[in-house]
N, C-alpha and C. Protein backbone atom coordinates (compact mmCIF):
# COMPACT_ATOMS: atom_id res chain seq x y z
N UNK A 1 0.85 -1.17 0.00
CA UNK A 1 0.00 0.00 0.00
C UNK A 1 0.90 1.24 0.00
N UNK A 2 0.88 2.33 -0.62
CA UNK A 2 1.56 3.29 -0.83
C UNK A 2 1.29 4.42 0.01
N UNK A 3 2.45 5.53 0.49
CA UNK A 3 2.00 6.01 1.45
C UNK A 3 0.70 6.88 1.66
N UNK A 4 0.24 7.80 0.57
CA UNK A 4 -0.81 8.52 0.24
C UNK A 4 -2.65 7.68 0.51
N UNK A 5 -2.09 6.70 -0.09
CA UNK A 5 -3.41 5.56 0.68
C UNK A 5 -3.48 5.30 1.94
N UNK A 6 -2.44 5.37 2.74
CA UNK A 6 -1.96 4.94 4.01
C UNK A 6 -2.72 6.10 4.63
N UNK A 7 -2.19 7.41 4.59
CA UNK A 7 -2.97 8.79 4.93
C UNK A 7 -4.08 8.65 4.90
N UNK A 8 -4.73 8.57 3.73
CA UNK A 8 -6.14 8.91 3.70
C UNK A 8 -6.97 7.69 4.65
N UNK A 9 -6.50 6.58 4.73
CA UNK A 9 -7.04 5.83 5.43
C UNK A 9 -6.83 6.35 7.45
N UNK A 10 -5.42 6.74 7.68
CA UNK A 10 -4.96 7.84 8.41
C UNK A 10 -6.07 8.77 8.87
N UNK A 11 -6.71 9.50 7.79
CA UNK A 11 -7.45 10.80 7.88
C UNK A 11 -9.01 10.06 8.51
N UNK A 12 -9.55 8.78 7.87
CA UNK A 12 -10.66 8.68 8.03
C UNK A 12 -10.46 8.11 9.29
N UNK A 13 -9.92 7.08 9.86
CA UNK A 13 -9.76 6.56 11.08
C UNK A 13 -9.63 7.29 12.52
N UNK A 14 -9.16 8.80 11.94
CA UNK A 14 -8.94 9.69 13.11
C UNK A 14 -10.56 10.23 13.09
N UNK A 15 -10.95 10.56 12.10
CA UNK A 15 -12.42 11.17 12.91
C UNK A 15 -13.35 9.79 13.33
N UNK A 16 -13.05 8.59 12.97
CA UNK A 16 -13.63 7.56 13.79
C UNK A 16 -13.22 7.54 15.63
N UNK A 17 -12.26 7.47 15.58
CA UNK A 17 -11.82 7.21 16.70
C UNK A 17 -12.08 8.69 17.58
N UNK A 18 -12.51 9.93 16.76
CA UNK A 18 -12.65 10.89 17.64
C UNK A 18 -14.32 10.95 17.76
N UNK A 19 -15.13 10.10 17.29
CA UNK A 19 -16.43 10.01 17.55
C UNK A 19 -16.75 9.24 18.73
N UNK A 20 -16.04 8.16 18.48
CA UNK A 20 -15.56 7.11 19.80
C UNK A 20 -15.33 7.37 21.31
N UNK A 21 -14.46 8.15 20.66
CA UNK A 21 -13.70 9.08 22.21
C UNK A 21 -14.97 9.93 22.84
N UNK A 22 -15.82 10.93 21.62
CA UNK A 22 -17.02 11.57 22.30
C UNK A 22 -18.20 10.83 22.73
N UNK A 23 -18.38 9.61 22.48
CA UNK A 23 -19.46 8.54 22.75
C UNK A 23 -18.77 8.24 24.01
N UNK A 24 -17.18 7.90 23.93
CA UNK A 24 -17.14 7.30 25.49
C UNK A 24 -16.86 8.51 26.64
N UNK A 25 -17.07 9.98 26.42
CA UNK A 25 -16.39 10.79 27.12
C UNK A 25 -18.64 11.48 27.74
N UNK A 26 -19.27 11.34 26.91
CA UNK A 26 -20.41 12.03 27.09
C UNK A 26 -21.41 10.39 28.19
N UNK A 27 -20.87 9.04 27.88
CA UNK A 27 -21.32 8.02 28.71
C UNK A 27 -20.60 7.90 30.25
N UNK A 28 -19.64 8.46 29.89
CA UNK A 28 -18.32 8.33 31.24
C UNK A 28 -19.43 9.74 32.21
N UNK A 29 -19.53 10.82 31.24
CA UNK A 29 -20.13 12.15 32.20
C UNK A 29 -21.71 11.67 32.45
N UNK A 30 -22.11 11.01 31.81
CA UNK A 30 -23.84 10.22 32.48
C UNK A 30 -23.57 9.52 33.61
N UNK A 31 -22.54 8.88 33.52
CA UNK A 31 -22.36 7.50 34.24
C UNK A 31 -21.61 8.57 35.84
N UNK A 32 -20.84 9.37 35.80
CA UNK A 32 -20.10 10.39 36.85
C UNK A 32 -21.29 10.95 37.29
N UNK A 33 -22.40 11.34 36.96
CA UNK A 33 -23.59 12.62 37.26
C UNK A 33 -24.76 11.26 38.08
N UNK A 34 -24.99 10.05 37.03
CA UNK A 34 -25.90 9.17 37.71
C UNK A 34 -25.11 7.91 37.15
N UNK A 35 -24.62 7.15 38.29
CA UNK A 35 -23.79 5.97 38.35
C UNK A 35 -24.59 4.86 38.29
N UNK A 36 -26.21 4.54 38.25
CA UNK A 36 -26.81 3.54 38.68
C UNK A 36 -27.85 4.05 37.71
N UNK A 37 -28.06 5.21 36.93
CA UNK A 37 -28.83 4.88 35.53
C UNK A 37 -29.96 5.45 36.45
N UNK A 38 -30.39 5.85 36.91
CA UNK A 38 -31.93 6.08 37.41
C UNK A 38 -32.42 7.18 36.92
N UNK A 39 -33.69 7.55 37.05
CA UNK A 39 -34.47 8.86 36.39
C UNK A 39 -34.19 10.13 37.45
N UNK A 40 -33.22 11.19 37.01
CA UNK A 40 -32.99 12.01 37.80
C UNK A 40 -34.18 12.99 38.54
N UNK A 41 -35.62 12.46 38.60
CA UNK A 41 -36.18 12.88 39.61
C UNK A 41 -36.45 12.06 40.81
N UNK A 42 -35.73 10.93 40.39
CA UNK A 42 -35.55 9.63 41.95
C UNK A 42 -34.46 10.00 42.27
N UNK A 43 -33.54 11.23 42.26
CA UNK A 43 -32.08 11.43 42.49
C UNK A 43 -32.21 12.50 43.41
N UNK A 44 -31.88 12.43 44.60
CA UNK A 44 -31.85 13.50 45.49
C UNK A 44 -30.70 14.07 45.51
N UNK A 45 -30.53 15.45 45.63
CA UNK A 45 -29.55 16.85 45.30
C UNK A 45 -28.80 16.22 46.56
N UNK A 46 -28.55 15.58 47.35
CA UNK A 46 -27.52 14.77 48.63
C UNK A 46 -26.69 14.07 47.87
N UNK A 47 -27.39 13.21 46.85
CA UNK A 47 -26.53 11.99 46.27
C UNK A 47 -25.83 12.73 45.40
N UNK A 48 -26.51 13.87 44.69
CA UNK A 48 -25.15 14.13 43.42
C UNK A 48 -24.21 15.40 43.73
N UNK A 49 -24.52 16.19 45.10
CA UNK A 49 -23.31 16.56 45.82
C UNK A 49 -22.14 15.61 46.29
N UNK A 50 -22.90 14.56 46.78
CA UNK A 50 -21.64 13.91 47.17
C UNK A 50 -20.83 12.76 46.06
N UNK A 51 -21.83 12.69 44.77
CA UNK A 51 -20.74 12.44 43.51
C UNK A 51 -19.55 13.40 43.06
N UNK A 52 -20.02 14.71 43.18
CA UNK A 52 -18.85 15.74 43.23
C UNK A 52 -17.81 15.98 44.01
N UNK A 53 -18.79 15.76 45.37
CA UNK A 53 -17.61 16.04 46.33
C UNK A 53 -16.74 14.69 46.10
N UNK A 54 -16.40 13.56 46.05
CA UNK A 54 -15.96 12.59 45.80
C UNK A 54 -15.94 12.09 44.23
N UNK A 55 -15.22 13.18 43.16
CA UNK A 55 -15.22 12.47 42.20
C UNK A 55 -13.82 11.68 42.05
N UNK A 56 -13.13 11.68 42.56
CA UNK A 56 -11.53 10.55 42.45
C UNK A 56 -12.07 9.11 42.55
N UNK A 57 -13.13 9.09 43.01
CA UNK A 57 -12.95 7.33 43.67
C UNK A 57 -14.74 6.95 42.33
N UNK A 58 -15.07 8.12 41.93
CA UNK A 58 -15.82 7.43 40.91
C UNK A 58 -15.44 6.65 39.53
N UNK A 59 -16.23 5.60 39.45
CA UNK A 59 -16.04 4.35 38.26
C UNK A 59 -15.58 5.23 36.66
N UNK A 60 -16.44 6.22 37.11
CA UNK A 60 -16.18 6.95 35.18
C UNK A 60 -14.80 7.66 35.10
N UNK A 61 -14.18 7.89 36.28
CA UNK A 61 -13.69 8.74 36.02
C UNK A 61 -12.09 7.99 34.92
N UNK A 62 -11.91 6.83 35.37
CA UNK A 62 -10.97 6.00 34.06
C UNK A 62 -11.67 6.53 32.93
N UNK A 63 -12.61 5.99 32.35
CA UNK A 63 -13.33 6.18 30.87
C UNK A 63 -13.31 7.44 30.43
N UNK A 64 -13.24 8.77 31.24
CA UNK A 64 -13.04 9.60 31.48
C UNK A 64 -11.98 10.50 31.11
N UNK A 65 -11.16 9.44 31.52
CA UNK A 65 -9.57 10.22 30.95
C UNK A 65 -9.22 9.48 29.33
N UNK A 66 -9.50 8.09 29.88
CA UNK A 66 -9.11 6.92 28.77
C UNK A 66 -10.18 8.06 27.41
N UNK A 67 -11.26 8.72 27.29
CA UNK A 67 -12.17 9.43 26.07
C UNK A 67 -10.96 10.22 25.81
N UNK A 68 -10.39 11.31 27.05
CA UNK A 68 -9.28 12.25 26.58
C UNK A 68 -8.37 12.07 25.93
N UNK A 69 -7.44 10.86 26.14
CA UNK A 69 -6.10 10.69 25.37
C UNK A 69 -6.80 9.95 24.37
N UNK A 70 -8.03 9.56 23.82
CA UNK A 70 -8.26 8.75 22.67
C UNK A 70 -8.15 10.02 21.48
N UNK A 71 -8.96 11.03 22.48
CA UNK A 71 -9.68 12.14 21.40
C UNK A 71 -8.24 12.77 21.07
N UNK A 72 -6.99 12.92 22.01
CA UNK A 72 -5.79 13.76 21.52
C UNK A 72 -4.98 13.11 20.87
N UNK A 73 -5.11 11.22 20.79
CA UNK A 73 -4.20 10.79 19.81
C UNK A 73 -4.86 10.91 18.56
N UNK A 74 -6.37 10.82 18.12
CA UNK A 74 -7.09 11.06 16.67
C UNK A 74 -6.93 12.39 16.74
N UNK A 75 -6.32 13.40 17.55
CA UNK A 75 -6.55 14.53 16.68
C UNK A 75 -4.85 14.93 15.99
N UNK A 76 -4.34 14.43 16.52
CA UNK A 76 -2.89 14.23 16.58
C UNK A 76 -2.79 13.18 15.36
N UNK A 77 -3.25 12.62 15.06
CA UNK A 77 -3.36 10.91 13.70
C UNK A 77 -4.05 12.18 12.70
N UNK A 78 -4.79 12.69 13.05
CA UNK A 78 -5.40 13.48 11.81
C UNK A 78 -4.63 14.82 11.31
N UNK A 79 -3.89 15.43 12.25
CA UNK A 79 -2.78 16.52 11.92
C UNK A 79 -1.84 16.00 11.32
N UNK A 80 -1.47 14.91 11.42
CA UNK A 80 -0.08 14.25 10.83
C UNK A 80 -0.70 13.80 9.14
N UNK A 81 -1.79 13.21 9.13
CA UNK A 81 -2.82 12.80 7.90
C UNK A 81 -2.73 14.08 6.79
N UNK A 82 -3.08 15.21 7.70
CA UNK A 82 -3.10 16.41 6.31
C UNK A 82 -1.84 17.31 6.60
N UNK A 83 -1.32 16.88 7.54
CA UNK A 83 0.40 17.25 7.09
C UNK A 83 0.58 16.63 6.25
N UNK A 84 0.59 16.03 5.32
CA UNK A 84 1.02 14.36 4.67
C UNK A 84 0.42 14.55 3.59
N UNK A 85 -0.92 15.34 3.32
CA UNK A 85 -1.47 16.07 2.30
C UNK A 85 -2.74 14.73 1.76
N UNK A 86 -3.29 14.63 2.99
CA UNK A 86 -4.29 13.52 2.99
C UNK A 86 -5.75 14.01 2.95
N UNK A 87 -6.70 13.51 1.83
CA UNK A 87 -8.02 14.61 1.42
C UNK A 87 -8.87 13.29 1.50
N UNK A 88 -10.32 13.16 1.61
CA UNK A 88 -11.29 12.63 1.53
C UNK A 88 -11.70 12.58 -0.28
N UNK A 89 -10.59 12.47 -0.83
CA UNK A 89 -10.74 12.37 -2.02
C UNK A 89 -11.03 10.75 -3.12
N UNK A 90 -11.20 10.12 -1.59
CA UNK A 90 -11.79 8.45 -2.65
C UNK A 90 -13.13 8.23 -2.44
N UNK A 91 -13.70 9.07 -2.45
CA UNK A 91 -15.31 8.98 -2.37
C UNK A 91 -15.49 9.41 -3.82
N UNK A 92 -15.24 9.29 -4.84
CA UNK A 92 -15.78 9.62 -6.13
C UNK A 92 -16.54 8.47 -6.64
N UNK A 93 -17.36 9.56 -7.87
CA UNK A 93 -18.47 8.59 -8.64
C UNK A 93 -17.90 7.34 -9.33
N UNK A 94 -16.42 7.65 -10.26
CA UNK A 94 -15.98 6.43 -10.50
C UNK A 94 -15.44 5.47 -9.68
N UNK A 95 -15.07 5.39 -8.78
CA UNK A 95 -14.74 4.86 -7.35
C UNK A 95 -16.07 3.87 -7.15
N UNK A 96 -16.83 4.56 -7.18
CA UNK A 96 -18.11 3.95 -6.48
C UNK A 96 -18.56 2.94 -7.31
N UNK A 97 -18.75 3.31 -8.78
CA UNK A 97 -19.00 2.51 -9.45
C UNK A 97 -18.66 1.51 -9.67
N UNK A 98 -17.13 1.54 -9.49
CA UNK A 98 -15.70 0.24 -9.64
C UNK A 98 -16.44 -0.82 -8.10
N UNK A 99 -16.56 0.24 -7.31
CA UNK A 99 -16.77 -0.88 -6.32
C UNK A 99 -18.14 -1.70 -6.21
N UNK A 100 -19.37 -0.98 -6.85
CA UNK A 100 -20.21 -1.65 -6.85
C UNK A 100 -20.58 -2.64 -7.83
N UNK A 101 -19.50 -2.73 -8.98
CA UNK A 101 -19.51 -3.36 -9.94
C UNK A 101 -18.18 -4.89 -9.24
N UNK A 102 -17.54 -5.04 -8.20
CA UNK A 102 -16.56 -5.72 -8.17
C UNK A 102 -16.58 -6.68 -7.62
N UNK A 103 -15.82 -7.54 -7.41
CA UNK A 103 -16.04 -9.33 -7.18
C UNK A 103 -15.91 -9.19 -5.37
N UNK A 104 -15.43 -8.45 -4.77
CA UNK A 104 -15.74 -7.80 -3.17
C UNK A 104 -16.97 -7.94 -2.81
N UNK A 105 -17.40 -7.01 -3.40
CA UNK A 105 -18.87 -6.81 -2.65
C UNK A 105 -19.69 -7.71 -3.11
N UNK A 106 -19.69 -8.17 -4.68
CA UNK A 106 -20.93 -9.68 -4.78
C UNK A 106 -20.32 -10.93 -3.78
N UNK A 107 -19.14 -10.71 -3.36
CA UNK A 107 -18.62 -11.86 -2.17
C UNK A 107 -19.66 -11.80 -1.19
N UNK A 108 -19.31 -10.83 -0.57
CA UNK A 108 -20.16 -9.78 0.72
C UNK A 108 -21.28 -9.57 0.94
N UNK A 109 -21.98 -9.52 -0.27
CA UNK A 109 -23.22 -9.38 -0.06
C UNK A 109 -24.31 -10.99 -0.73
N UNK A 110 -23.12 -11.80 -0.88
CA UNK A 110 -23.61 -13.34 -1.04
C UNK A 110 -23.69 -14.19 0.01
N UNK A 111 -22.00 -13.92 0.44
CA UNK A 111 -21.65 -14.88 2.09
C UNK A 111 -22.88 -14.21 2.42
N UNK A 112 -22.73 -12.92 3.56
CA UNK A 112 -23.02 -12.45 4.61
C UNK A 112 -25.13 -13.54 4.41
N UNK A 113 -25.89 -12.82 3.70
CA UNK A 113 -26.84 -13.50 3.86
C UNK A 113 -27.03 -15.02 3.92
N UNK A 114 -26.35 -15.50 3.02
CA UNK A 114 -26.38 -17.20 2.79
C UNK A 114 -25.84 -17.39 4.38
N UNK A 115 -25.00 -16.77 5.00
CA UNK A 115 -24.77 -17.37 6.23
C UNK A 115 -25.57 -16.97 7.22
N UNK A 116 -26.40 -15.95 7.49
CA UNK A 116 -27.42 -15.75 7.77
C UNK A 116 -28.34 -16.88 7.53
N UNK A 117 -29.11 -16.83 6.70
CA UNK A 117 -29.89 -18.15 6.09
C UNK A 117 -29.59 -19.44 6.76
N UNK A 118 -28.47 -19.70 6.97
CA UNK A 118 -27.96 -21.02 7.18
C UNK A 118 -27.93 -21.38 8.84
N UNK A 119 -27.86 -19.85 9.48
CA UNK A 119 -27.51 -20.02 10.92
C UNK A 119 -28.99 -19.72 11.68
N UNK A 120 -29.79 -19.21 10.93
CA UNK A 120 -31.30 -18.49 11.61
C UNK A 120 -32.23 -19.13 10.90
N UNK A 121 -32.36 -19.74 9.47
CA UNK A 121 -33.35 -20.56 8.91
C UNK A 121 -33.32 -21.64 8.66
N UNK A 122 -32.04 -22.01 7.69
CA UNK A 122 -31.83 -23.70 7.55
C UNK A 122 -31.96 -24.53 9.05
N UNK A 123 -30.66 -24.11 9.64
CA UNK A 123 -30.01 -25.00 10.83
C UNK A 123 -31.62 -25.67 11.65
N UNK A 124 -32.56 -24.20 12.02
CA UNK A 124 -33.63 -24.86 12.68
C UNK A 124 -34.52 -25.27 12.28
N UNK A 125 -35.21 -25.01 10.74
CA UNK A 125 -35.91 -26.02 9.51
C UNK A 125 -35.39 -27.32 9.88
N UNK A 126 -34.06 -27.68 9.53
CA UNK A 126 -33.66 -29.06 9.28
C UNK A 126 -34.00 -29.65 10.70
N UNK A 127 -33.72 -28.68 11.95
CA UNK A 127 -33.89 -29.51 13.28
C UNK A 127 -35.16 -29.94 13.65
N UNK A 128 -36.11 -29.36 13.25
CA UNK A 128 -37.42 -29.51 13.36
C UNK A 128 -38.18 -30.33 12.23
N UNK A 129 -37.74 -30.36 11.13
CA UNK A 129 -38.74 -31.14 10.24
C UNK A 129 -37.54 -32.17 9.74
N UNK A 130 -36.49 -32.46 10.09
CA UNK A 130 -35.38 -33.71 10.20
C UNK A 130 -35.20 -34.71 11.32
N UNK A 131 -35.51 -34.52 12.33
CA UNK A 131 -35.05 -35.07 13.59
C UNK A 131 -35.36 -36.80 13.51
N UNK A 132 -34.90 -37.42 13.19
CA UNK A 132 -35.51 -38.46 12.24
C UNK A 132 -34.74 -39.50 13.62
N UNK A 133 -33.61 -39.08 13.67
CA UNK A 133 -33.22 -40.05 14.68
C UNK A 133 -32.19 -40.21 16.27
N UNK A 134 -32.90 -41.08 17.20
CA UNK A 134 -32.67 -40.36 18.41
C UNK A 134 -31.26 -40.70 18.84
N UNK A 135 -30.89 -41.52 18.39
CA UNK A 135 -29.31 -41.92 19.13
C UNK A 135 -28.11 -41.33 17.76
N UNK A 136 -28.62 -40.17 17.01
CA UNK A 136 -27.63 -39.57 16.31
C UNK A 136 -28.44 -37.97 15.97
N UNK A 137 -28.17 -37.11 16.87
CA UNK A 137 -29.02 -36.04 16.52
C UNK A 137 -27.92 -35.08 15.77
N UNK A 138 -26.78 -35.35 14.96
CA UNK A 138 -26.31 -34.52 14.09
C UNK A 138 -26.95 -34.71 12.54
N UNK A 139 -28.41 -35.85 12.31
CA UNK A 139 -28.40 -35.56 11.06
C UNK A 139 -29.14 -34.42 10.88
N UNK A 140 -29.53 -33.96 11.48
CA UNK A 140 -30.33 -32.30 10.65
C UNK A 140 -29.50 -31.07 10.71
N UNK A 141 -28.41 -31.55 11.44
CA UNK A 141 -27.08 -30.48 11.34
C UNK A 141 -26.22 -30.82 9.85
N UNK A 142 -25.99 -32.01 9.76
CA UNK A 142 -25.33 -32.29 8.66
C UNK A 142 -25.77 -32.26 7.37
N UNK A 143 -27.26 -32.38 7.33
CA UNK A 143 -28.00 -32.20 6.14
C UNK A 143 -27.81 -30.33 5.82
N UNK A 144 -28.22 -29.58 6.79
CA UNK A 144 -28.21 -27.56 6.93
C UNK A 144 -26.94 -27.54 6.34
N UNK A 145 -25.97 -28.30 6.88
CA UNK A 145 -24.60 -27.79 6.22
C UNK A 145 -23.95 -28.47 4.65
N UNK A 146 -24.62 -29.73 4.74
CA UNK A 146 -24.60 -30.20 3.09
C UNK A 146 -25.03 -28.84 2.13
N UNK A 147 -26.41 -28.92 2.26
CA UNK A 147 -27.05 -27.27 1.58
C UNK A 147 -26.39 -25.87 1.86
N UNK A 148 -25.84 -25.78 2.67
CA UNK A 148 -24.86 -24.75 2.74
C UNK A 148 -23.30 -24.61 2.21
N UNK A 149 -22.69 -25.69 2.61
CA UNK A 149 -21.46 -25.77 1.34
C UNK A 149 -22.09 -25.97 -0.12
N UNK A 150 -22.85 -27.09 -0.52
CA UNK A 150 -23.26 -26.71 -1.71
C UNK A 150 -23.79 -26.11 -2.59
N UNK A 151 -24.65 -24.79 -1.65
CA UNK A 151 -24.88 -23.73 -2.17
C UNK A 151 -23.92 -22.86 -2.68
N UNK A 152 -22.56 -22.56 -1.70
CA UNK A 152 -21.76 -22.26 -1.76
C UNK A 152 -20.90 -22.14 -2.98
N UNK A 153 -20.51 -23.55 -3.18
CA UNK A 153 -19.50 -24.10 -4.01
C UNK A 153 -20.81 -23.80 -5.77
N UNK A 154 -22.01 -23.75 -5.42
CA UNK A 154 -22.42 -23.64 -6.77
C UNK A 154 -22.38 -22.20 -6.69
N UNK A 155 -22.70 -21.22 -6.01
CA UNK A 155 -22.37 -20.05 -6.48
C UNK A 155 -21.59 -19.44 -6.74
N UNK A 156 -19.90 -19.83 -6.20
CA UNK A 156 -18.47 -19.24 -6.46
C UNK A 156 -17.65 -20.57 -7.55
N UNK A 157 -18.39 -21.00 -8.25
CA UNK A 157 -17.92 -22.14 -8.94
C UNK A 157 -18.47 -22.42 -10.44
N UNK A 158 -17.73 -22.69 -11.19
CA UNK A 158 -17.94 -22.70 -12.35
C UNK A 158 -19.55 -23.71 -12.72
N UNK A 159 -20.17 -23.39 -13.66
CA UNK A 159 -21.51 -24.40 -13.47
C UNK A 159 -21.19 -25.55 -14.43
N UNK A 160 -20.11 -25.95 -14.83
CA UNK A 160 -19.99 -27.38 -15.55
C UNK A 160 -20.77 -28.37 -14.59
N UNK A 161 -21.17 -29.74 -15.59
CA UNK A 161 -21.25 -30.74 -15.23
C UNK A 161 -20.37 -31.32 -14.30
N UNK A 162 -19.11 -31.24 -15.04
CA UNK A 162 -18.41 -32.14 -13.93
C UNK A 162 -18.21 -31.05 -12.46
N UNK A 163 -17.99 -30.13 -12.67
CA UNK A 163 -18.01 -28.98 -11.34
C UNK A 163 -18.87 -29.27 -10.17
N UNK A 164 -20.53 -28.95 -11.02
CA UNK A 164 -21.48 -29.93 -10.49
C UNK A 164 -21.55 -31.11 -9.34
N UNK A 165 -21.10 -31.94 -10.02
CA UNK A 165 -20.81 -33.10 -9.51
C UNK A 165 -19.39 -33.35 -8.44
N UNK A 166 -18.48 -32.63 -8.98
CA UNK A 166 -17.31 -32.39 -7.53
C UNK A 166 -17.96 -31.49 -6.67
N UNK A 167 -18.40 -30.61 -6.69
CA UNK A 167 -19.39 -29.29 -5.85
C UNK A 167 -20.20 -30.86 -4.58
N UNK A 168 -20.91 -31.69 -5.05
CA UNK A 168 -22.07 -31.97 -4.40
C UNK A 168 -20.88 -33.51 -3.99
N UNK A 169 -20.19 -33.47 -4.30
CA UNK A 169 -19.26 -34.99 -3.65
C UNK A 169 -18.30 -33.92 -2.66
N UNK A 170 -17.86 -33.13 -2.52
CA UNK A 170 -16.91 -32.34 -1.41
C UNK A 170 -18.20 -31.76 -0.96
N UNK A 171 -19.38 -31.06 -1.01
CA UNK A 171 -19.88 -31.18 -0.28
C UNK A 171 -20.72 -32.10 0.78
N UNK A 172 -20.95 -33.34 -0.05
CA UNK A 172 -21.38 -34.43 0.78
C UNK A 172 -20.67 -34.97 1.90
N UNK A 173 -18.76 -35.12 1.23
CA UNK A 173 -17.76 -35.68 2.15
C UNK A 173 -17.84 -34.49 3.32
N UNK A 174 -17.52 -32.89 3.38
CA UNK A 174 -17.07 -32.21 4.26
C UNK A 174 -18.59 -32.26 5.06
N UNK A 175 -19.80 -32.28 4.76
CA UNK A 175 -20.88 -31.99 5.98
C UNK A 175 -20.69 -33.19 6.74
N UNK A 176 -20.73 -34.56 5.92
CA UNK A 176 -20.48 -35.78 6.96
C UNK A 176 -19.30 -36.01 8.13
N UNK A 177 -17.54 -35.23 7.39
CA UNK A 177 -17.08 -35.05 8.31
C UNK A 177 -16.72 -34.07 9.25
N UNK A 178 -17.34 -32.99 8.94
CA UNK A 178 -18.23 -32.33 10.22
C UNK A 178 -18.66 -32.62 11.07
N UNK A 179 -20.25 -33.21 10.77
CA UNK A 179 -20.96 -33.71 11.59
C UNK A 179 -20.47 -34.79 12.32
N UNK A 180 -20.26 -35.78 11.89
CA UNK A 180 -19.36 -37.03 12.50
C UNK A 180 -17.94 -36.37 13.57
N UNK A 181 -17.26 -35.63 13.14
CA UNK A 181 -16.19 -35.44 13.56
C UNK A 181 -16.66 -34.37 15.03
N UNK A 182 -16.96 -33.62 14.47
CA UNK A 182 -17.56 -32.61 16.19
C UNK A 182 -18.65 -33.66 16.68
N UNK A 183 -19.76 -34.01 16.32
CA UNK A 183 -20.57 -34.43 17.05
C UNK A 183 -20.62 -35.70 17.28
N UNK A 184 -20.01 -36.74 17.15
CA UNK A 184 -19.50 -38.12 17.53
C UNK A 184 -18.30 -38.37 17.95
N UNK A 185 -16.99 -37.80 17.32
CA UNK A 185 -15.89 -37.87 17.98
C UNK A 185 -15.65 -37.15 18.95
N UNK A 186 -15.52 -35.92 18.77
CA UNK A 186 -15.24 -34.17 19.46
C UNK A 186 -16.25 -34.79 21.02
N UNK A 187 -17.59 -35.22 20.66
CA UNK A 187 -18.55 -35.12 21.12
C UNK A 187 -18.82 -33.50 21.67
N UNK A 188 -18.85 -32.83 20.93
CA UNK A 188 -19.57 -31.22 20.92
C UNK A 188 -20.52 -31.61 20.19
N UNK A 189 -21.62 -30.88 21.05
CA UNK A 189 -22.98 -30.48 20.45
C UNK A 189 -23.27 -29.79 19.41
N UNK A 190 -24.51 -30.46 18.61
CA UNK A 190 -24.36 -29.16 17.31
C UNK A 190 -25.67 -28.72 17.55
N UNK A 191 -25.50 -27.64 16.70
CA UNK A 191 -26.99 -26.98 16.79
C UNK A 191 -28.12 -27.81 16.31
């Protein structure tokens, strides 16, 4: 990565980390004012004198400092960024386009749901309308994950015949030794 990319990534990370710092510096001053979260008309003017008078030994006051030196090293990461001559200049239209057109994001936005799918719909479909047998309860785990590698392997995989057919034999072999292997050998539970 070259240094100018390095910066700009530099530039954006510092106003992250200085949002961070104000999320943990404005929770640290809730948490210093009312330590136990309650509705400040159940808070009697006794209790939050004597949060003041005693603020050294309060819980926020770490988070407190720890918000300060976060917020002075991002502001310090971001002075050095446009010393360095670092601009918010990769947000362009062709940029955008490259990326929404690129083999990244159809990754990203294939996994992420299919594994979704697999962990919140398949897994408990198969447990509930599979449960077929009682002294081996990994087959409705092993079946969710057959359909899940082989979904897999057919969508990042060429669609030949023979592809096909290796796709659904490595997926047959890896769900069985899965299942077999954690949940009979391992003896870990599967979902």
């Amino acid at each position: 990565m070259d240094k100018q990319t390095l910066r700009r990534a530099d530039l954006f990370m510092s106003y992250v980390l200085l949002a961070f710092s104000a999320w943990i510096f404005f929770m640290s001053i809730a948490n210093f004012i009312n330590p136990y979260g309650r509705d400040f008309d159940k808070v009697r003017p006794e209790e939050f004198k004597m949060q003041f008078e005693r603020w050294y030994e309060q819980a926020a006051l770490f988070p407190f400092i720890a918000a300060i030196l976060l917020a002075i090293c991002a502001l310090g990461l971001r002075s050095k960024a446009i010393k360095d001559g670092a601009k918010f200049d990769f947000f362009t239209k062709d940029k955008a386009k490259n990326f929404i057109k690129s083999r990244e994001l159809f990754v990203v936005t294939t996994i992420v749901p299919l594994t979704a799918a697999y962990l919140f719909i398949l897994i408990p479909f198969c447990r509930m309308q599979l449960n077929f047998f009682d002294t081996f309860q990994g087959f409705p785990f092993g079946v969710a994950t057959f359909i899940y590698l082989f979904a897999f392997m057919i969508i990042f995989n060429e669609k030949t015949s023979k592809k096909v057919l290796m796709s659904l034999i490595i997926s047959l072999a890896g769900s069985a030794m899965i299942t077999y292997g954690f949940g009979s050998l391992a003896l870990i539970p599967l979902p």
